[in-house]
PDB file of N, CA and C in Angstrom:
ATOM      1  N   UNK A   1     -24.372  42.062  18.686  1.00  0.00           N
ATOM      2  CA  UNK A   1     -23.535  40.912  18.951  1.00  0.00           C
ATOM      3  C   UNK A   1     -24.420  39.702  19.265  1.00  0.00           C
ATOM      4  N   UNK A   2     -24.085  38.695  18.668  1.00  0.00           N
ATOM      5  CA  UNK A   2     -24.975  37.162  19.017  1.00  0.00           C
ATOM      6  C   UNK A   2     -24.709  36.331  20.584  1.00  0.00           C
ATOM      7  N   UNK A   3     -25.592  36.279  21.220  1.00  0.00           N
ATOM      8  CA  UNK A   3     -25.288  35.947  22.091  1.00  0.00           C
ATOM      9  C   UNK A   3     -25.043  34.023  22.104  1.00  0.00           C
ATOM     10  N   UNK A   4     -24.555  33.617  23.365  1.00  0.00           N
ATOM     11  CA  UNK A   4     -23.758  32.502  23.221  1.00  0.00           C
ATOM     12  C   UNK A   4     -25.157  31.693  23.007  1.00  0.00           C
ATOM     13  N   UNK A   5     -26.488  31.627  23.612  1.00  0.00           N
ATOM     14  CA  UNK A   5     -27.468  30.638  23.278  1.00  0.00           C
ATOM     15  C   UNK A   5     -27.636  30.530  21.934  1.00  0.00           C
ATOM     16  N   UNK A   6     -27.698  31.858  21.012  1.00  0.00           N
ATOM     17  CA  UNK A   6     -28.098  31.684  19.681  1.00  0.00           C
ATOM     18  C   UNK A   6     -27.222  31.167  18.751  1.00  0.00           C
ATOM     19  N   UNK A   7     -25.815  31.241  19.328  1.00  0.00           N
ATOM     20  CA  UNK A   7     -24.745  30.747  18.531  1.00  0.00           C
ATOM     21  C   UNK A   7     -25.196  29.335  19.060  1.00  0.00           C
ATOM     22  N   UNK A   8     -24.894  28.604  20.274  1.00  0.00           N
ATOM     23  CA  UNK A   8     -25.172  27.140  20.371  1.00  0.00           C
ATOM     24  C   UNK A   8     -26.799  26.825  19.377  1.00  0.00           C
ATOM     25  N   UNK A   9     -27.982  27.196  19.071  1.00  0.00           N
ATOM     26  CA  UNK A   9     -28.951  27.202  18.271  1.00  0.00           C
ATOM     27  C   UNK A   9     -28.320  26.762  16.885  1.00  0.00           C
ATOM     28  N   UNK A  10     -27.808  28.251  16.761  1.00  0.00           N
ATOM     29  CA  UNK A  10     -27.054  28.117  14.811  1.00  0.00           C
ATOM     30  C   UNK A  10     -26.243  26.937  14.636  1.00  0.00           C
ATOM     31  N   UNK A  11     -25.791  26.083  16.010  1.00  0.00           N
ATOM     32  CA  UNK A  11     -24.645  25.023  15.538  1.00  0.00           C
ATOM     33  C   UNK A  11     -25.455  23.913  15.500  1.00  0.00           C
ATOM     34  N   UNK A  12     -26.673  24.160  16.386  1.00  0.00           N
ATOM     35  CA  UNK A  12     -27.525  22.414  16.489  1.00  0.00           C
ATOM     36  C   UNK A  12     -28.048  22.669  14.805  1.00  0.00           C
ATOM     37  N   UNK A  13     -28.910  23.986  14.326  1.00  0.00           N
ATOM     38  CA  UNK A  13     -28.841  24.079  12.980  1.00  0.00           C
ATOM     39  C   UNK A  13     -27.912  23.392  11.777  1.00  0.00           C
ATOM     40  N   UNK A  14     -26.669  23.648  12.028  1.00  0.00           N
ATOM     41  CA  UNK A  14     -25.929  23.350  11.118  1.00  0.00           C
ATOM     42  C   UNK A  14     -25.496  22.145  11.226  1.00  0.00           C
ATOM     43  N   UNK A  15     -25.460  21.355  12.616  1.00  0.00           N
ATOM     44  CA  UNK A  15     -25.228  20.070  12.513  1.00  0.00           C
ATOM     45  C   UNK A  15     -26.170  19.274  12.101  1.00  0.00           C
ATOM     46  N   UNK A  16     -27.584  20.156  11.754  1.00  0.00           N
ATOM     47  CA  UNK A  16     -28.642  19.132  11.365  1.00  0.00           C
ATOM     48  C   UNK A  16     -28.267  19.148   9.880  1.00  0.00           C
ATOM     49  N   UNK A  17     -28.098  20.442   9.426  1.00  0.00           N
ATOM     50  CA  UNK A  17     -27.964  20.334   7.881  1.00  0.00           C
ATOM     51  C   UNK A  17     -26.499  19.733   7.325  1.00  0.00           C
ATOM     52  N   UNK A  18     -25.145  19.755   8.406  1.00  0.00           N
ATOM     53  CA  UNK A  18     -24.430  18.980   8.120  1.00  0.00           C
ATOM     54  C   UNK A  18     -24.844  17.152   7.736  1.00  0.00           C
ATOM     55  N   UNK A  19     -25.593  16.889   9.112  1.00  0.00           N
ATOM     56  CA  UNK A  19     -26.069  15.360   8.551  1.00  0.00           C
ATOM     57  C   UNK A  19     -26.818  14.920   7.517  1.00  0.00           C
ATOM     58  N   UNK A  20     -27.525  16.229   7.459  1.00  0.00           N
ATOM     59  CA  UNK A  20     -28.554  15.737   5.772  1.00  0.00           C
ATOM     60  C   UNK A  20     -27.562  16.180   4.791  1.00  0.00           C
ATOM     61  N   UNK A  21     -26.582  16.371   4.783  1.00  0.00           N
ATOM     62  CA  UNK A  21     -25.560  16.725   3.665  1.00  0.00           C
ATOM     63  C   UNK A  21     -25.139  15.369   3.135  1.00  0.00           C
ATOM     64  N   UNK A  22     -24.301  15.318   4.656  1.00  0.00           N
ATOM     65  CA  UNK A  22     -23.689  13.615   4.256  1.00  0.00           C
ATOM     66  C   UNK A  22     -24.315  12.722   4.082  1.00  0.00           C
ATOM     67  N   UNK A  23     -25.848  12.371   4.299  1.00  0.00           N
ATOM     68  CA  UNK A  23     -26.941  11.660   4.094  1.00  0.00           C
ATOM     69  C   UNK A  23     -26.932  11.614   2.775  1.00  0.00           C
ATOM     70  N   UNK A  24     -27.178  12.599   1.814  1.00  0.00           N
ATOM     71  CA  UNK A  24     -27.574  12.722   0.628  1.00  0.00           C
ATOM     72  C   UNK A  24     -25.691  12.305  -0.344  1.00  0.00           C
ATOM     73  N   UNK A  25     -24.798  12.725   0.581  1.00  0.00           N
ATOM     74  CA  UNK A  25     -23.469  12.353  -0.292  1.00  0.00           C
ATOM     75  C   UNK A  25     -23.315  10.729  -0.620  1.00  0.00           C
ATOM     76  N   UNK A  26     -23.660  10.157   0.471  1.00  0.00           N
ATOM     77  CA  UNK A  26     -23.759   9.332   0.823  1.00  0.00           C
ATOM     78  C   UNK A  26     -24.149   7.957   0.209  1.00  0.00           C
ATOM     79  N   UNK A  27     -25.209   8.716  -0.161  1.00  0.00           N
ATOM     80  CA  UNK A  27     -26.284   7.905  -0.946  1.00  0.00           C
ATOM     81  C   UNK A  27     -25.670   7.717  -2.545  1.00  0.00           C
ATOM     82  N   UNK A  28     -25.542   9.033  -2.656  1.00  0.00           N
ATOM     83  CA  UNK A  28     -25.103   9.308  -3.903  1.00  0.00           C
ATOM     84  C   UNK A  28     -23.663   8.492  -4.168  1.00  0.00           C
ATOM     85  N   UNK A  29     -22.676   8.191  -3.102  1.00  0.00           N
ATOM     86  CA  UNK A  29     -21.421   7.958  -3.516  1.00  0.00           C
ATOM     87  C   UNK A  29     -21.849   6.140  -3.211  1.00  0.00           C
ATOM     88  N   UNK A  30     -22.916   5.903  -2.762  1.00  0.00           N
ATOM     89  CA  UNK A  30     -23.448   4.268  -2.399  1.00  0.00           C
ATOM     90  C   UNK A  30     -24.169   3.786  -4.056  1.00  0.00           C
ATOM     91  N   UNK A  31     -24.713   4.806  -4.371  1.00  0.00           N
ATOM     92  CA  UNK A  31     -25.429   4.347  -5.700  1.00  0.00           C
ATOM     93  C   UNK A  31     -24.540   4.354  -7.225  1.00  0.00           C
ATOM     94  N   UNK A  32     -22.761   5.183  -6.947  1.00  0.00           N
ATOM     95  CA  UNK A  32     -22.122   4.836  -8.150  1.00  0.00           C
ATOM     96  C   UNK A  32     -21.045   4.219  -7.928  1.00  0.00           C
ATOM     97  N   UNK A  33     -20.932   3.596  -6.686  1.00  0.00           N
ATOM     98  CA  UNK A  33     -20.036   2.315  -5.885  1.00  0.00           C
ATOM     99  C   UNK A  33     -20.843   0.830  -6.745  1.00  0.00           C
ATOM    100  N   UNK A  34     -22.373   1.089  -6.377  1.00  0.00           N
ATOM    101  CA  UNK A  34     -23.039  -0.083  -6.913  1.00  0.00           C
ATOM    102  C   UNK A  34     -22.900  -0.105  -8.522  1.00  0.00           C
ATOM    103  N   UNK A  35     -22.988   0.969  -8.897  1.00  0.00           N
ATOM    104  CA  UNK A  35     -23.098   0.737 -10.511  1.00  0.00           C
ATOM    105  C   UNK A  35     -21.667   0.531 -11.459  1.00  0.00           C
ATOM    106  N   UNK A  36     -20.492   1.312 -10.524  1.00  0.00           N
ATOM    107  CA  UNK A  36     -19.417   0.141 -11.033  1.00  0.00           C
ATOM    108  C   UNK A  36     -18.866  -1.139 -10.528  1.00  0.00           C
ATOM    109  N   UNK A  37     -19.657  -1.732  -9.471  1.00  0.00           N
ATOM    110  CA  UNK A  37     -19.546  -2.869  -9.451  1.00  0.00           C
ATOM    111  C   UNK A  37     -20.567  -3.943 -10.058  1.00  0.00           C
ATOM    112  N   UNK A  38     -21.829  -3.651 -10.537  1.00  0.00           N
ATOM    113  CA  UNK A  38     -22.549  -3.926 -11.111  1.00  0.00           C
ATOM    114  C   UNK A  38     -21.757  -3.855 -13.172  1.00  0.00           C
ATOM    115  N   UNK A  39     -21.233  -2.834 -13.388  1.00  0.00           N
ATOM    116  CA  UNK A  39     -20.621  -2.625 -14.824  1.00  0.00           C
ATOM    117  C   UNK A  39     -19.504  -3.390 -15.107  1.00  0.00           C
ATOM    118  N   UNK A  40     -18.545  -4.256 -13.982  1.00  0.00           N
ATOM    119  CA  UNK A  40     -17.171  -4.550 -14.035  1.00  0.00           C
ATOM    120  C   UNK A  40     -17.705  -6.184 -13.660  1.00  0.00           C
ATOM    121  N   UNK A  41     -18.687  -6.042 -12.569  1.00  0.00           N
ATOM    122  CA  UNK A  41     -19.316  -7.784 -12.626  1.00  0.00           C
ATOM    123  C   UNK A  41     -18.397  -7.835 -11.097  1.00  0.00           C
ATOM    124  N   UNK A  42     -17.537  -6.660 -10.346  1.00  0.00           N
ATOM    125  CA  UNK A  42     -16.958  -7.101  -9.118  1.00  0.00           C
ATOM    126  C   UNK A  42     -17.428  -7.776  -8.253  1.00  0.00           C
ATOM    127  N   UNK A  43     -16.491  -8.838  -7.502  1.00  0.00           N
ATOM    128  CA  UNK A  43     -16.834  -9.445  -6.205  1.00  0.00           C
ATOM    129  C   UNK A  43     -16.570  -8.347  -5.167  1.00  0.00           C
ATOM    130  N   UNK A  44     -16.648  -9.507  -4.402  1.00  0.00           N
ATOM    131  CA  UNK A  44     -16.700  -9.012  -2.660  1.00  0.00           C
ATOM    132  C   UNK A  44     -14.855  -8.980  -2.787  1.00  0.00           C
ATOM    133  N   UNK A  45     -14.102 -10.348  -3.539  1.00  0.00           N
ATOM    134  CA  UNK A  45     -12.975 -10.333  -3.193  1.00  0.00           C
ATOM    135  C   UNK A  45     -12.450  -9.145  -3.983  1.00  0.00           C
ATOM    136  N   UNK A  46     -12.823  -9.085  -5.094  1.00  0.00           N
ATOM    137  CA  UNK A  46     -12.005  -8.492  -5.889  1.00  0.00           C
ATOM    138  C   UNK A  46     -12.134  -6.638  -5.023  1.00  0.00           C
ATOM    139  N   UNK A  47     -13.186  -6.105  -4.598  1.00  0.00           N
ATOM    140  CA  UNK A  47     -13.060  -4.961  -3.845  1.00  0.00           C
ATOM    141  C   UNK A  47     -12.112  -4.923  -2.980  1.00  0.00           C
ATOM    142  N   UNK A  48     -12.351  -5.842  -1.750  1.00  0.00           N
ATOM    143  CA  UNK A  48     -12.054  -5.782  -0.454  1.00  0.00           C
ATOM    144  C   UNK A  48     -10.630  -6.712   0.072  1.00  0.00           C
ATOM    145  N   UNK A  49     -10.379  -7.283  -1.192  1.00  0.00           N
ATOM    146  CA  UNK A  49      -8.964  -8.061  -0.677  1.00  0.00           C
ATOM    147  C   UNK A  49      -7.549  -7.569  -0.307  1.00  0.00           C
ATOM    148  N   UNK A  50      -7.075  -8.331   0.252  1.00  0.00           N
ATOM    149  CA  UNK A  50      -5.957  -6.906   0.609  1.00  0.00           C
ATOM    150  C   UNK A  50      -4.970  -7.516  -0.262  1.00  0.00           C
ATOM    151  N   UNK A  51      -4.243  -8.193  -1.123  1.00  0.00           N
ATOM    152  CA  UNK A  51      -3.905  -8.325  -2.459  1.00  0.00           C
ATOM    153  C   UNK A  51      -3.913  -7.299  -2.973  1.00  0.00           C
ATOM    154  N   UNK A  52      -3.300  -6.591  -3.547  1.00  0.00           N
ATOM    155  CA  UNK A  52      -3.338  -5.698  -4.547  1.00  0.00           C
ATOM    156  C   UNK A  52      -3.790  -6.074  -6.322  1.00  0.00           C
ATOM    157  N   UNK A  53      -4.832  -5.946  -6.870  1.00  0.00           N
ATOM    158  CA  UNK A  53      -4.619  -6.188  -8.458  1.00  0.00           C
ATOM    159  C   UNK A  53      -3.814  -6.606  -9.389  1.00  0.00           C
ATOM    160  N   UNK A  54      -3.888  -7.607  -9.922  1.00  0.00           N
ATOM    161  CA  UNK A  54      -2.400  -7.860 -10.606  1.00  0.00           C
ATOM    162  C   UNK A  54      -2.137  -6.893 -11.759  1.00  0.00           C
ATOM    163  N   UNK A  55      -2.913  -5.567 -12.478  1.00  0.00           N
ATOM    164  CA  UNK A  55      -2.512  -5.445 -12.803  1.00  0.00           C
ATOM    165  C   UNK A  55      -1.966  -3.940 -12.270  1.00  0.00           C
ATOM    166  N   UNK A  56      -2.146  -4.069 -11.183  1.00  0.00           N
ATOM    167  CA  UNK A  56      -1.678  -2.669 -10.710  1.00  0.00           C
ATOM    168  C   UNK A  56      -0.348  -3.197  -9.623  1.00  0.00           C
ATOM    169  N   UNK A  57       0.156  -4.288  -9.479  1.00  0.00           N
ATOM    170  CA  UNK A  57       1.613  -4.905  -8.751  1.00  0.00           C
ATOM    171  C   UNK A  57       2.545  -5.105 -10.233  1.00  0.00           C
ATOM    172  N   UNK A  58       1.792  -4.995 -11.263  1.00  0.00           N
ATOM    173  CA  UNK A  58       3.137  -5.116 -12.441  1.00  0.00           C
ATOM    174  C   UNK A  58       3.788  -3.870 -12.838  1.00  0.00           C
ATOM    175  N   UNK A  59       4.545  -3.735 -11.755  1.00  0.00           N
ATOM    176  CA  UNK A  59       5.170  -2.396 -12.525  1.00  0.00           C
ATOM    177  C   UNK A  59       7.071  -2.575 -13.535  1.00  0.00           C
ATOM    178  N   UNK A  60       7.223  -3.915 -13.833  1.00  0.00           N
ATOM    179  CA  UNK A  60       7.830  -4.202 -14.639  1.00  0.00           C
ATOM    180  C   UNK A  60       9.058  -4.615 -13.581  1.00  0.00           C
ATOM    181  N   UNK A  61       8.901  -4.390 -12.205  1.00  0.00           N
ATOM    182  CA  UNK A  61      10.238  -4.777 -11.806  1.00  0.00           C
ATOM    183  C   UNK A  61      10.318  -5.951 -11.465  1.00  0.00           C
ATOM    184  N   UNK A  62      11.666  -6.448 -11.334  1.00  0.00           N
ATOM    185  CA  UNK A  62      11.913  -7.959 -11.618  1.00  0.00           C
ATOM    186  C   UNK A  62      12.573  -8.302 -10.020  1.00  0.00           C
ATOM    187  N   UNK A  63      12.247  -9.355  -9.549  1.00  0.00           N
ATOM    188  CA  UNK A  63      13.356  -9.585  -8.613  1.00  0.00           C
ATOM    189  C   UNK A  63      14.742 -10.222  -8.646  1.00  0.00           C
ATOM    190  N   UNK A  64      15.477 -10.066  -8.044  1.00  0.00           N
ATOM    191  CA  UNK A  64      16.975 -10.041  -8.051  1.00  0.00           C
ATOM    192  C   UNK A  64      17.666 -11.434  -7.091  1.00  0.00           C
ATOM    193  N   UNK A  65      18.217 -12.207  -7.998  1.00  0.00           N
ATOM    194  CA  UNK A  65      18.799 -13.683  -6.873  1.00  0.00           C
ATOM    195  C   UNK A  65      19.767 -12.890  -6.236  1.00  0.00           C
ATOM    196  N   UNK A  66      20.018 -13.518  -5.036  1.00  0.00           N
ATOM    197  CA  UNK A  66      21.262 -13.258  -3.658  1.00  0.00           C
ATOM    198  C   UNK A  66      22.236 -13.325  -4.949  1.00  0.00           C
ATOM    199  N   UNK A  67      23.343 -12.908  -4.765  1.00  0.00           N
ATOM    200  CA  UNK A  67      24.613 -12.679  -5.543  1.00  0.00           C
ATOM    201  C   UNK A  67      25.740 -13.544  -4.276  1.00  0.00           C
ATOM    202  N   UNK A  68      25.739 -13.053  -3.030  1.00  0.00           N
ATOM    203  CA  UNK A  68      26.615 -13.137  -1.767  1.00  0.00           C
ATOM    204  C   UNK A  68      25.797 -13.768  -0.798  1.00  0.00           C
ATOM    205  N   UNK A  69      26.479 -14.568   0.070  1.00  0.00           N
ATOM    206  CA  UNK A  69      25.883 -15.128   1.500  1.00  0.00           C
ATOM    207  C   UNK A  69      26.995 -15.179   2.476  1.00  0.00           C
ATOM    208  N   UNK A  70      26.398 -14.590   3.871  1.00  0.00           N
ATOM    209  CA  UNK A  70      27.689 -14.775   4.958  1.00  0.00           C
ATOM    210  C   UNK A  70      27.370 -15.854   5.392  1.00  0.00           C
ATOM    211  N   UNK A  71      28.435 -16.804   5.598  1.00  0.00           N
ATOM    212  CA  UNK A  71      28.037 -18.175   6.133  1.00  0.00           C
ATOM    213  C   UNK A  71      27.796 -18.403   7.513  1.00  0.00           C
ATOM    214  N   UNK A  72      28.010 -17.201   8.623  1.00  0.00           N
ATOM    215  CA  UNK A  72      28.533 -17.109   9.394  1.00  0.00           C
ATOM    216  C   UNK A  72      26.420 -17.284   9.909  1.00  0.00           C
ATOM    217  N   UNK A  73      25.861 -16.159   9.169  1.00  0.00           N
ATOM    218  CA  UNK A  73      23.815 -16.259   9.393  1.00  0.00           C
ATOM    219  C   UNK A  73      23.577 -16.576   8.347  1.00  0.00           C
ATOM    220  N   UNK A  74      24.120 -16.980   7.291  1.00  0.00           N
ATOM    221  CA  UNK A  74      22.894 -17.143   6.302  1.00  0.00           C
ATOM    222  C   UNK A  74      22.404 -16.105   5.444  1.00  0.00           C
ATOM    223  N   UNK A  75      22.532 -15.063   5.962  1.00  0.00           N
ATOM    224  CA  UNK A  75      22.334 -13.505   5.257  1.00  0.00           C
ATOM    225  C   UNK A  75      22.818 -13.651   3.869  1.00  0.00           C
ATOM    226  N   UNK A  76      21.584 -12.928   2.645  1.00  0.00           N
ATOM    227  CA  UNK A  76      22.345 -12.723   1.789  1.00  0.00           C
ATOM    228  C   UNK A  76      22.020 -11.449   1.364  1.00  0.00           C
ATOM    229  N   UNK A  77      22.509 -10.861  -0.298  1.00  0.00           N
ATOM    230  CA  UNK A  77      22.570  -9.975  -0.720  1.00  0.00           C
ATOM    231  C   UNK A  77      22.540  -9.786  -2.123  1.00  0.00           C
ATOM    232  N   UNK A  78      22.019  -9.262  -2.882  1.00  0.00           N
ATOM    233  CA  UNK A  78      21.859  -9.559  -4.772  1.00  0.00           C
ATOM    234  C   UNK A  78      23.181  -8.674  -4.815  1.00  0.00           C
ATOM    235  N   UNK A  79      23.869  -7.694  -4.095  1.00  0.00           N
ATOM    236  CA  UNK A  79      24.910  -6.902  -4.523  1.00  0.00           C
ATOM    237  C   UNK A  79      24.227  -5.756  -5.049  1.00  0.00           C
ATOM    238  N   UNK A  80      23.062  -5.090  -5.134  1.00  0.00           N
ATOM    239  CA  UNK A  80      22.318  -3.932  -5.553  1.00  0.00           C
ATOM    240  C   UNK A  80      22.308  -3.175  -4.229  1.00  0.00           C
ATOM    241  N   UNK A  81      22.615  -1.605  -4.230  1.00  0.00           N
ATOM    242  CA  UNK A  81      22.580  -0.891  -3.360  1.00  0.00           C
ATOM    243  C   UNK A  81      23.807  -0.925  -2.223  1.00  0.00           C
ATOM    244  N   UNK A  82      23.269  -0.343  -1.205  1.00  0.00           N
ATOM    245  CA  UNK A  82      24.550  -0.191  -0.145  1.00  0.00           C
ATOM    246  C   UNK A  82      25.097  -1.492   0.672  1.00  0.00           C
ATOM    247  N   UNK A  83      25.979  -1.902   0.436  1.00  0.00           N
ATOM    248  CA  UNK A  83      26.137  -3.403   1.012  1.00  0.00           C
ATOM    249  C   UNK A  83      26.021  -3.297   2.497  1.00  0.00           C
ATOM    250  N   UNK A  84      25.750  -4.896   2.527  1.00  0.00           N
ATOM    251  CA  UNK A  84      25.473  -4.928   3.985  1.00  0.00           C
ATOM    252  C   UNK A  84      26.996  -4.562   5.001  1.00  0.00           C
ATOM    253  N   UNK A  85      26.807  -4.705   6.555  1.00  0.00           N
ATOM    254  CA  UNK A  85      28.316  -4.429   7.195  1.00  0.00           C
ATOM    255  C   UNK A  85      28.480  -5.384   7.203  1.00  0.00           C
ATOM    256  N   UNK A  86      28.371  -7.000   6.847  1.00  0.00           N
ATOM    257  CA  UNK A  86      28.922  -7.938   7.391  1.00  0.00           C
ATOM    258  C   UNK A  86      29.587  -8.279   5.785  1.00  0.00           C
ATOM    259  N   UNK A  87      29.498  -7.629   4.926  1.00  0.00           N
ATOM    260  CA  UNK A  87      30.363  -7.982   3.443  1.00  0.00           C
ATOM    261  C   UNK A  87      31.230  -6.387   3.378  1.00  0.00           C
ATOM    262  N   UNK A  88      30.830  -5.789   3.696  1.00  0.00           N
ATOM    263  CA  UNK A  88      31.127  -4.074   3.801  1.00  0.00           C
ATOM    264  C   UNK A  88      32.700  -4.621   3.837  1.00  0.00           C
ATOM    265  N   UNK A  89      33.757  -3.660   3.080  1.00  0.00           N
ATOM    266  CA  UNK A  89      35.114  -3.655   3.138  1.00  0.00           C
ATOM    267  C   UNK A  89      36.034  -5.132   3.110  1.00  0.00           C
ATOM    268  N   UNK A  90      34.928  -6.434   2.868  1.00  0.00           N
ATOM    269  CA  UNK A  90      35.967  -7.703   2.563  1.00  0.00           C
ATOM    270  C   UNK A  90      35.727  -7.789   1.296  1.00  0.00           C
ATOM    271  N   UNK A  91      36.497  -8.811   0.596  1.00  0.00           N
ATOM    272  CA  UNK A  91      36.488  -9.543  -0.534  1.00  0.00           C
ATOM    273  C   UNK A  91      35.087 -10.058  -0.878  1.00  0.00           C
ATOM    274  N   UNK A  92      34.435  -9.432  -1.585  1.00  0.00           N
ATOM    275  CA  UNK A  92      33.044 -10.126  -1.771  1.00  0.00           C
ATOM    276  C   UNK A  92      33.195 -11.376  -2.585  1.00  0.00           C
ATOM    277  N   UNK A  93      34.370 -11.403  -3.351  1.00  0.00           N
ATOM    278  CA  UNK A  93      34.617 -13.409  -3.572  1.00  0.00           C
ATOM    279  C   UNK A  93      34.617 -13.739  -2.908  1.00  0.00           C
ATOM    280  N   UNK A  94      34.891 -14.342  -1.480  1.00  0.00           N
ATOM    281  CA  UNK A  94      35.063 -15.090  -0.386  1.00  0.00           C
ATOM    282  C   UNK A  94      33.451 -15.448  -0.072  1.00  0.00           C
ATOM    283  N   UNK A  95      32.756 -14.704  -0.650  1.00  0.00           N
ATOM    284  CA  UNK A  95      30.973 -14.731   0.215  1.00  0.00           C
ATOM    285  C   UNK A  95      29.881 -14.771  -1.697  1.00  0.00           C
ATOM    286  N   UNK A  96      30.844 -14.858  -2.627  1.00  0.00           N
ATOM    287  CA  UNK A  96      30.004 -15.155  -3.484  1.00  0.00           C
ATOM    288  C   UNK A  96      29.372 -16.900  -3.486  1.00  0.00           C
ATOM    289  N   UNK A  97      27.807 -17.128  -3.840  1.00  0.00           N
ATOM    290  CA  UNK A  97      27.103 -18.164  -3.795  1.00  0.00           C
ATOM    291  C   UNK A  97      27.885 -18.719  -4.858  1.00  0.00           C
ATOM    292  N   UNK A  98      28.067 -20.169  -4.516  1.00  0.00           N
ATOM    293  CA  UNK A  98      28.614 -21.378  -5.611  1.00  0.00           C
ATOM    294  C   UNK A  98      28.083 -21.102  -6.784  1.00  0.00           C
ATOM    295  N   UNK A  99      26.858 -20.941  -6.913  1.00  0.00           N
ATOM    296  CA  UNK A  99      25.826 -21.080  -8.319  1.00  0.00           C
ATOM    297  C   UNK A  99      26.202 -19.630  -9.024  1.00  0.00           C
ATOM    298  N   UNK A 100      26.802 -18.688  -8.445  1.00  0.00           N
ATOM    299  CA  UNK A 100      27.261 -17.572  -9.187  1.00  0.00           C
ATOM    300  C   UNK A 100      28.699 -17.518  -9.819  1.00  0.00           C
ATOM    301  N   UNK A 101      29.620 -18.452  -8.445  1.00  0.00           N
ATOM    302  CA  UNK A 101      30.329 -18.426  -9.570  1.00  0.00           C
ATOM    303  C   UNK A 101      30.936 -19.665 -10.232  1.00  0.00           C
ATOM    304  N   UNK A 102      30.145 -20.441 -11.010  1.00  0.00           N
ATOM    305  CA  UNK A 102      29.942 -21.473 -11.666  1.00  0.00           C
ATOM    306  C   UNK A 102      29.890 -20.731 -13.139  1.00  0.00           C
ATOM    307  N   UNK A 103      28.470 -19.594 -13.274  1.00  0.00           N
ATOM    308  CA  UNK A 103      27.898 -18.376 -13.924  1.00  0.00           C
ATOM    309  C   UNK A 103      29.223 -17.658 -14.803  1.00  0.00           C
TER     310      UNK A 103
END
């Protein structure tokens, strides 16, 4: 049976060879970070911005004009999905926007 000093030994061991692990990953995952940013011509912004890519925000969906407004806040609603409670069970003519129904 191993006693508890040699087990604490085997762990300072393995935490040494754990750090030269990640040392060497390290390096390795630092030197093909550089070479596709070196291949693509990336900035600093284009990595690190918190923007998302434009072409990875086009996923074809479109946004939707208010359809309804309560006059009461200002609140509106395109009429997509579960309506709000403050149109919930009235006449949603009464709260349709002028410019819709002109449309």
């Amino acid at each position: 049976m191993t006693t508890y000093k040699e087990l604490l030994a085997q762990r300072a061991e393995l935490e040494k060879q754990i750090e030269a692990a990640r040392k060497e990953a390290l390096a390795s995952a630092i030197a093909q970070v550089r070479a596709i940013v070196a291949e693509y011509e990336l900035t600093e912004e284009d990595v690190f911005s918190k923007k998302a890519p434009r072409a990875a925000t086009s996923t074809g969906a479109k946004t939707v004009a208010p359809k309804y407004r309560d006059p009461a806040t200002g609140a509106t609603w395109t009429g997509r999905g579960k309506p709000p409670l403050w149109i919930a069970g009235q006449d949603r003519l009464n709260f349709l926007i002028q410019d819709q129904q002109a449309a």
